[in-house]
N, C-alpha and C. Protein backbone atom coordinates (compact mmCIF):
# COMPACT_ATOMS: atom_id res chain seq x y z
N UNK A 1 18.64 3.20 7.10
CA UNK A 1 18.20 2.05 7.86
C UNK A 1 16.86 2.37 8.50
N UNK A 2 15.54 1.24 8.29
CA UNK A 2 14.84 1.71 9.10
C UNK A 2 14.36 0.98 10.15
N UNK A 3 14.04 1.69 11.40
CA UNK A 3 13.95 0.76 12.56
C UNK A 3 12.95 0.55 12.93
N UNK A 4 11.72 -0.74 12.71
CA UNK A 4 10.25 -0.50 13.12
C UNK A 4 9.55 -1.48 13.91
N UNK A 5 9.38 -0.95 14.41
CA UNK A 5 8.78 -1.45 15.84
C UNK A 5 7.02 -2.63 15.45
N UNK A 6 7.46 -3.46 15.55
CA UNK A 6 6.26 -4.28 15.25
C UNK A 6 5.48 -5.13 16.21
N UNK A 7 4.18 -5.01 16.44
CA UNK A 7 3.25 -5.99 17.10
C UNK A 7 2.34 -7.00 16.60
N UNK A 8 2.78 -7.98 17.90
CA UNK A 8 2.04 -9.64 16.91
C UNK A 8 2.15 -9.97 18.28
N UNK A 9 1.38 -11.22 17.75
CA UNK A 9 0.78 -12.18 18.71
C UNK A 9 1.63 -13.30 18.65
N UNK A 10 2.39 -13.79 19.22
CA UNK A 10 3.41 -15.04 19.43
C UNK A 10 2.51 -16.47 19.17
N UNK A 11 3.03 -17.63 19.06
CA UNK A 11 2.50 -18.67 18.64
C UNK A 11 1.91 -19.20 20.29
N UNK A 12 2.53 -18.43 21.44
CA UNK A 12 1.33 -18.84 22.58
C UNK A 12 0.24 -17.98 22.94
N UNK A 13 -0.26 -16.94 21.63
CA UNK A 13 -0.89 -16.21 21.94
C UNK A 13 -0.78 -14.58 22.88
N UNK A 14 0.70 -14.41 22.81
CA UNK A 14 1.38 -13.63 24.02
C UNK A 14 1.48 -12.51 23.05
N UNK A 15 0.68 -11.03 23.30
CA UNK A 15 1.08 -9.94 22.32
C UNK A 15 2.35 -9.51 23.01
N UNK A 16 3.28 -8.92 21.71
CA UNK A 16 4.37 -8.59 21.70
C UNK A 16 4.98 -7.41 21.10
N UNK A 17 5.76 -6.81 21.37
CA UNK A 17 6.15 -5.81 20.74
C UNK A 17 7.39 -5.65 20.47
N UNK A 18 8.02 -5.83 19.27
CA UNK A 18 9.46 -5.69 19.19
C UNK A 18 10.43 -5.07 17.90
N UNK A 19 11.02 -4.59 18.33
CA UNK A 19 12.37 -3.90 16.96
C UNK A 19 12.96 -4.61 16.32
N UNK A 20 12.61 -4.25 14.89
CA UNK A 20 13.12 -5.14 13.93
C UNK A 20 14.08 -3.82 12.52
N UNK A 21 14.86 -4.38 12.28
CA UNK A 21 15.97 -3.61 11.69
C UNK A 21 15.64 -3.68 10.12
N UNK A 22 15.92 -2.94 9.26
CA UNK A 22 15.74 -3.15 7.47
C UNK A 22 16.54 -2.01 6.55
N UNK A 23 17.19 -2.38 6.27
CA UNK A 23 18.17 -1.45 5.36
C UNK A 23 18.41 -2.32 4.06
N UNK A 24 18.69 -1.60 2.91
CA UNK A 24 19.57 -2.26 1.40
C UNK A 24 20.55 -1.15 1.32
N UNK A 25 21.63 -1.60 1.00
CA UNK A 25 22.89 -0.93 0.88
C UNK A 25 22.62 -0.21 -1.02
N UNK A 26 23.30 0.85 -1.21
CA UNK A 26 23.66 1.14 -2.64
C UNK A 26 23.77 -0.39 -3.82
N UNK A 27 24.64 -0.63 -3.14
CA UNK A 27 25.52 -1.89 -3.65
C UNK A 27 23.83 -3.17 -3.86
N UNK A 28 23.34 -3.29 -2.97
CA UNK A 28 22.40 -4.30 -2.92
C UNK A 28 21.27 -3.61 -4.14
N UNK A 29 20.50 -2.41 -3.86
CA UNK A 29 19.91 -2.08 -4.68
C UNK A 29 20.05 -1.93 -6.21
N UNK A 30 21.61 -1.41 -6.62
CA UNK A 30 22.40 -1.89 -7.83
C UNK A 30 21.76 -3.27 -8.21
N UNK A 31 22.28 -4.10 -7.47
CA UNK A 31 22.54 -5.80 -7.72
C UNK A 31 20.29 -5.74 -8.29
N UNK A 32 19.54 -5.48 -7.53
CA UNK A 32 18.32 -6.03 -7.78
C UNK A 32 17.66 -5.24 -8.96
N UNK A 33 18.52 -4.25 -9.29
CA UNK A 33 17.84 -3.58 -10.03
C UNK A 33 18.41 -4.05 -11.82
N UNK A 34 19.74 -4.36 -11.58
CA UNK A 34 20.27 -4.91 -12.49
C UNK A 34 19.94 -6.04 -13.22
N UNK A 35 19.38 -6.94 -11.87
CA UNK A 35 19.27 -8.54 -12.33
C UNK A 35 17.40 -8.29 -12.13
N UNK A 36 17.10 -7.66 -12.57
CA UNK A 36 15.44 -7.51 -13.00
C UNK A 36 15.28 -7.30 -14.21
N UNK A 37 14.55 -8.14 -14.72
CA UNK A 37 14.50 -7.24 -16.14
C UNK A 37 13.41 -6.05 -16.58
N UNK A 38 14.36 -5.47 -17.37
CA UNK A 38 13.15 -3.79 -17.06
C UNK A 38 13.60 -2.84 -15.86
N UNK A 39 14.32 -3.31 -14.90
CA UNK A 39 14.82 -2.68 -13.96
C UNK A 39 13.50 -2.58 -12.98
N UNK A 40 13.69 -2.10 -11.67
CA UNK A 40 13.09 -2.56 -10.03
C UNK A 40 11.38 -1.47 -10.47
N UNK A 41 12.09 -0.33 -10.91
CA UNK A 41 11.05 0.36 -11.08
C UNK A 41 9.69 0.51 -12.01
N UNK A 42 10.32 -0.48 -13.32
CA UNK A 42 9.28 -0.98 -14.12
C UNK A 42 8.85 -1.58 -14.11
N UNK A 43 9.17 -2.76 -13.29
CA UNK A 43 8.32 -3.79 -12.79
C UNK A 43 7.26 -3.22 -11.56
N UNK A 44 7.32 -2.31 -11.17
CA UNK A 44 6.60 -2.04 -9.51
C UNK A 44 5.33 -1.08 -10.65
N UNK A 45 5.93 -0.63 -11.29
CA UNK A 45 4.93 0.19 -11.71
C UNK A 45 4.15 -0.40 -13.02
N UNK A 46 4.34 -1.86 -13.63
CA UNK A 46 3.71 -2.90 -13.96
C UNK A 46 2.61 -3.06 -13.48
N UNK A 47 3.34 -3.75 -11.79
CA UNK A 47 2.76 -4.97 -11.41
C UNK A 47 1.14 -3.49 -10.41
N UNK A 48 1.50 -2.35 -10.04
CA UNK A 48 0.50 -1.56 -10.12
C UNK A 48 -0.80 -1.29 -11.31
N UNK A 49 0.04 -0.59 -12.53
CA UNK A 49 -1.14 -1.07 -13.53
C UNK A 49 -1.90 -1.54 -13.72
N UNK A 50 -1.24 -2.88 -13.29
CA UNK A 50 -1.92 -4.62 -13.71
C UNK A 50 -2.79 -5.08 -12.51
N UNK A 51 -2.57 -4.01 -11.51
CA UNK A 51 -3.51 -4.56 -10.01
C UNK A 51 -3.53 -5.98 -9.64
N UNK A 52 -2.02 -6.55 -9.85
CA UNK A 52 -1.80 -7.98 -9.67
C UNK A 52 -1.16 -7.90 -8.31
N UNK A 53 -2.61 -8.62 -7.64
CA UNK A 53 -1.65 -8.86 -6.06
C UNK A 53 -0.58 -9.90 -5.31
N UNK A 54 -0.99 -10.51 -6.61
CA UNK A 54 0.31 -11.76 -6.11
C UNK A 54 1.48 -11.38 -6.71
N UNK A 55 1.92 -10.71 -7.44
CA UNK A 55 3.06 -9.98 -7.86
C UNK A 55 3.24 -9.56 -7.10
N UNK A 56 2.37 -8.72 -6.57
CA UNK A 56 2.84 -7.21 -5.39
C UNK A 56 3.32 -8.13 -4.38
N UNK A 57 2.32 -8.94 -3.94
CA UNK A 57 3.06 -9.65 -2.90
C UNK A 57 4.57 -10.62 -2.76
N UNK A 58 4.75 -10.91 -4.29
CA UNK A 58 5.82 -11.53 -4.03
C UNK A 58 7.37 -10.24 -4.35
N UNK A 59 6.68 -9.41 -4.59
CA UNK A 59 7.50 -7.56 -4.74
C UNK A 59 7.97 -7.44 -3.26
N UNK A 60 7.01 -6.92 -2.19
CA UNK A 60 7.03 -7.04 -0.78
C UNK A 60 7.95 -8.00 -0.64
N UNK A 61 7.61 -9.22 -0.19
CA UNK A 61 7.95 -10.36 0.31
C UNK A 61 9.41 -10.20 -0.24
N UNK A 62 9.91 -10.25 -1.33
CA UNK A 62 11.53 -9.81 -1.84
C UNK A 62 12.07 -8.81 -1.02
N UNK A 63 11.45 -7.52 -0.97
CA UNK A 63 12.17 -6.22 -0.56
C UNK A 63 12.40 -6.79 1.16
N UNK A 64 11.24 -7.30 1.67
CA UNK A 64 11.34 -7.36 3.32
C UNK A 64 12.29 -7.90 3.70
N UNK A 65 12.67 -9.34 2.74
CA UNK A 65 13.56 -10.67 3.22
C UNK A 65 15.27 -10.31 2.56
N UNK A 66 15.17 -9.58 1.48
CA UNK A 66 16.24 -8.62 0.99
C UNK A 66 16.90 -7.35 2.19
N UNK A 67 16.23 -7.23 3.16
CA UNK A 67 16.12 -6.24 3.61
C UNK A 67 16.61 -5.96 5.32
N UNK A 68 15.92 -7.31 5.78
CA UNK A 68 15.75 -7.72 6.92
C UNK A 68 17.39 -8.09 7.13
N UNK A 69 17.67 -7.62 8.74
CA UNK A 69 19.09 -8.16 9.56
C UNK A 69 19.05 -8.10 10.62
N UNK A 70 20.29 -8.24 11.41
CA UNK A 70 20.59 -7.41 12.48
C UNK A 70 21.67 -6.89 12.92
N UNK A 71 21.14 -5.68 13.47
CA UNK A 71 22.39 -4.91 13.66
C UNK A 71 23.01 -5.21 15.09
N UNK A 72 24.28 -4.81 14.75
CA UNK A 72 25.47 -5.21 15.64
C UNK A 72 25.44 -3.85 16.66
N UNK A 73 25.59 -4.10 18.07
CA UNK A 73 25.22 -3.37 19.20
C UNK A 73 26.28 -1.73 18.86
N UNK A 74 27.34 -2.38 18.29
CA UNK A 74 28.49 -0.69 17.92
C UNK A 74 27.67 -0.28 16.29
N UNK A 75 26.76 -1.23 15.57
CA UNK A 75 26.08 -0.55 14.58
C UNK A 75 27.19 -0.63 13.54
N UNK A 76 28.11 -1.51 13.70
CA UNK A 76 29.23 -1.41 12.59
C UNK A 76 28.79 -2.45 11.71
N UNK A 77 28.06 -3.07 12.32
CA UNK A 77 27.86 -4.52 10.91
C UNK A 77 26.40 -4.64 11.19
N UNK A 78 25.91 -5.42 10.11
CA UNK A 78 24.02 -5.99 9.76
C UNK A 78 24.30 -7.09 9.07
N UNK A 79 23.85 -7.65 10.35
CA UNK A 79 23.60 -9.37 9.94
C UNK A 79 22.40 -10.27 9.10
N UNK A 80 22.99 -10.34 7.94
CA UNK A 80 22.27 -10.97 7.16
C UNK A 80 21.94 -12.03 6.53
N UNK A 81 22.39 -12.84 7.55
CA UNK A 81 22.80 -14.24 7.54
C UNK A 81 21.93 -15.05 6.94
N UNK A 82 21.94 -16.41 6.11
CA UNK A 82 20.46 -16.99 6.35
C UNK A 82 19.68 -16.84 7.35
N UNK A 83 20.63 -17.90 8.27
CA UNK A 83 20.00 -18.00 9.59
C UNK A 83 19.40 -16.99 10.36
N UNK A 84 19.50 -15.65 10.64
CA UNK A 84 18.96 -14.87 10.99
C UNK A 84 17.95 -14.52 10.05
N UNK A 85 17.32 -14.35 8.92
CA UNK A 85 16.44 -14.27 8.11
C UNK A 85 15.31 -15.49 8.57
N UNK A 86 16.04 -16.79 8.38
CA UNK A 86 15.25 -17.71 8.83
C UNK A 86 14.27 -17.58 10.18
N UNK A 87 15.35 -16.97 11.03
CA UNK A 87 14.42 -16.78 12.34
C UNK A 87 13.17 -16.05 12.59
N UNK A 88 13.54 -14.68 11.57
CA UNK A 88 12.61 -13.82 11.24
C UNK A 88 11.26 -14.20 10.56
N UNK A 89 11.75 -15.04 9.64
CA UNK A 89 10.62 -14.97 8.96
C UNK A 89 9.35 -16.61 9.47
N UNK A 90 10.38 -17.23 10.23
CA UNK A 90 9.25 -17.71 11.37
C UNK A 90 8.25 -17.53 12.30
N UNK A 91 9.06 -15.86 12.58
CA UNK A 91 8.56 -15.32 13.51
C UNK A 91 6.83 -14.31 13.36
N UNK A 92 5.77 -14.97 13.79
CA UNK A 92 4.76 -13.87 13.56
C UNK A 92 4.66 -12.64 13.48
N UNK A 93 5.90 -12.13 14.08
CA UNK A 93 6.47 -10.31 13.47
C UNK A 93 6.60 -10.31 11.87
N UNK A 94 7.21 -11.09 11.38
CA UNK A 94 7.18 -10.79 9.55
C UNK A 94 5.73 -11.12 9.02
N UNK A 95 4.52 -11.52 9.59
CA UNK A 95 3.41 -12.29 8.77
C UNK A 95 2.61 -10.95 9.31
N UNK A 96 2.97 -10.13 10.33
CA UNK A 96 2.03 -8.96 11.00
C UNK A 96 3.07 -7.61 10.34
N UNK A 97 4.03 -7.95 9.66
CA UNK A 97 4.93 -6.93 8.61
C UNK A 97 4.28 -7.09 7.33
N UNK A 98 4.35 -8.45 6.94
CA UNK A 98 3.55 -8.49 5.16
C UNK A 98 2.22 -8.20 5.07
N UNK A 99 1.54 -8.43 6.10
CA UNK A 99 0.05 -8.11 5.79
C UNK A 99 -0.05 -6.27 5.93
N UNK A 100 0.56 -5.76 6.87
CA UNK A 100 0.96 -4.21 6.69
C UNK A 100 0.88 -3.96 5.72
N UNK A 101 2.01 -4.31 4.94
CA UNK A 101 2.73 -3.73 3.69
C UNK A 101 2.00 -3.87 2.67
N UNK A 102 1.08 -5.07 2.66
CA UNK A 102 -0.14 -5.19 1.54
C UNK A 102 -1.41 -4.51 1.53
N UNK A 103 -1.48 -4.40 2.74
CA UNK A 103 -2.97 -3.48 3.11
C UNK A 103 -2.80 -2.58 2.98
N UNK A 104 -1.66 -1.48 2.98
CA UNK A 104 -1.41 -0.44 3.51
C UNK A 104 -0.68 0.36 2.89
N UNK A 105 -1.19 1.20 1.62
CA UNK A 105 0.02 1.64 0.60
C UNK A 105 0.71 2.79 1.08
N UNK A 106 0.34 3.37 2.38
CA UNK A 106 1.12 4.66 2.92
C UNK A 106 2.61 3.54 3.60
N UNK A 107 2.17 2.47 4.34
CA UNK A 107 3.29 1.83 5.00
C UNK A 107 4.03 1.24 4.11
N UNK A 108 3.21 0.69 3.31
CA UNK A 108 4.37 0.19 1.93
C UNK A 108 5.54 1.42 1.50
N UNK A 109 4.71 2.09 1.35
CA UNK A 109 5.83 3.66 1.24
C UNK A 109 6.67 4.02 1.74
N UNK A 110 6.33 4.31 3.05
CA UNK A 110 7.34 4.62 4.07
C UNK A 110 8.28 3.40 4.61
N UNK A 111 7.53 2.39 4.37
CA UNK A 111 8.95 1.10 4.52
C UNK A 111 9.55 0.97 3.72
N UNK A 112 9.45 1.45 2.04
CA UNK A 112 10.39 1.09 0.78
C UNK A 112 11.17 2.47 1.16
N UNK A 113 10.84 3.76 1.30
CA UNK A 113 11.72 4.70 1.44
C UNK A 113 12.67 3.94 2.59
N UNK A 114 12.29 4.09 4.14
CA UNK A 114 13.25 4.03 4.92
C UNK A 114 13.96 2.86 5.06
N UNK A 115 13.79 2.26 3.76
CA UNK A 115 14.92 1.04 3.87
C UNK A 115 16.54 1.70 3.06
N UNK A 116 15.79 2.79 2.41
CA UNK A 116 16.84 3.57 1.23
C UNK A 116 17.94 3.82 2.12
N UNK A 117 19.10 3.76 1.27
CA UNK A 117 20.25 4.81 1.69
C UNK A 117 19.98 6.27 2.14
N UNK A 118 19.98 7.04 2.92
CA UNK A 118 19.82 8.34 3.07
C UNK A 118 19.46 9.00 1.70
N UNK A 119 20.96 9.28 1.06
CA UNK A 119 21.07 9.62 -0.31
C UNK A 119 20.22 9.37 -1.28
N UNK A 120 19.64 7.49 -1.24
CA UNK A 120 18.84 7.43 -2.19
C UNK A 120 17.36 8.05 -2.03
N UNK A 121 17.14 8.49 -0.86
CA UNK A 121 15.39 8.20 -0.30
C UNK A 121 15.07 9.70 -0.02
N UNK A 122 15.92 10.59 -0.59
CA UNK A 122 15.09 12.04 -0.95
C UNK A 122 14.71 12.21 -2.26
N UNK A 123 13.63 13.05 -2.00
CA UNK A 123 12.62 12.47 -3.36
C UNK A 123 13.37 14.17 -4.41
N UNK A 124 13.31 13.32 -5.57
CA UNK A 124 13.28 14.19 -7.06
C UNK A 124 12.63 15.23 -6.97
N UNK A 125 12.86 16.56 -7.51
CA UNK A 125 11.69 17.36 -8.00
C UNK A 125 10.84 17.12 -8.68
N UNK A 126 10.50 15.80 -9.13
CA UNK A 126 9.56 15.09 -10.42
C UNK A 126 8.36 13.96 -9.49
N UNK A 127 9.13 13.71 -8.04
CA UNK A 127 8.38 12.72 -7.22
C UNK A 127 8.93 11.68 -7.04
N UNK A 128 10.45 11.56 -8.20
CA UNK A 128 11.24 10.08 -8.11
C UNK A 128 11.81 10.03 -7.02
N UNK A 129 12.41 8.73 -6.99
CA UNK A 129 13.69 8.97 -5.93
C UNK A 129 15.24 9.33 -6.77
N UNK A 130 15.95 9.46 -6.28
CA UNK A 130 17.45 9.91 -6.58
C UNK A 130 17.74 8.68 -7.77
N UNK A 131 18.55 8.52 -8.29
CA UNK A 131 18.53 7.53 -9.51
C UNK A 131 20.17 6.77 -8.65
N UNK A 132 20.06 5.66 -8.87
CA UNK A 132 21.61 5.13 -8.42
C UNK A 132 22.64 5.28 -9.07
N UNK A 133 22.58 5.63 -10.47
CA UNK A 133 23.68 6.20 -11.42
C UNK A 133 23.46 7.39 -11.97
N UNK A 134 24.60 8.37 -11.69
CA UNK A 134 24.40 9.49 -12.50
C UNK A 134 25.34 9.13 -13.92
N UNK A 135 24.32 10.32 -14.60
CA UNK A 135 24.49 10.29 -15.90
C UNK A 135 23.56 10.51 -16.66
């Protein structure tokens, strides 16, 4: 899970600073990697090749809104409701998150890792990450 602290400017102009939550479960990353075709990783390393930024951006924009919840005060549940997504992504905290993540290929990094499962987000001896199926 990763927990990152973001600053923006509110719609009255009021800077702000606040914690925002992002995790994908095993189970979720399965599901996106499955229903991609080519799988998550051949497409990312496509849409790099191809230096297509509206891909990338709509890459981002998936992982963030895929990603985005909130967590429950005992940390037993992450709410991923529409409605809580909805709120988020009204909120000038996600538009001061996507422009990050596009400008910024170290933060892009470190936000696709620390959204990983623990397990998944130590890196390979090769530079990969952990693969979700062994075999």
């Amino acid at each position: 899970m990763l927990k990152k602290v973001i600053k923006y400017n509110d719609f009255d102009g009021n800077e702000r600073e606040e914690t925002f939550y992002f995790n994908l479960t095993e189970a979720e990353l399965l599901e996106m990697d499955m229903t991609t075709e080519g799988g998550m990783q051949a497409m990312l390393e496509q849409i790099i090749q191809e230096k297509d930024m509206p891909k990338l951006w709509q890459y981002f924009e998936k992982i963030v809104k895929a990603s985005y919840g909130v967590k429950s005060a005992d940390g037993k549940y992450f709410d991923k409701s529409p409605e809580q997504l909805r709120k988020f992504t009204q909120c000038l905290a996600y538009n001061s998150l996507i422009m990050e993540l596009v400008g910024d290929s170290d933060a892009a990094a470190n936000f696709c890792t620390g959204i990983l499962p623990k397990n998944l987000s130590q890196p390979t001896g090769d530079g990969s990450m952990i693969a979700l199926t062994k075999g």
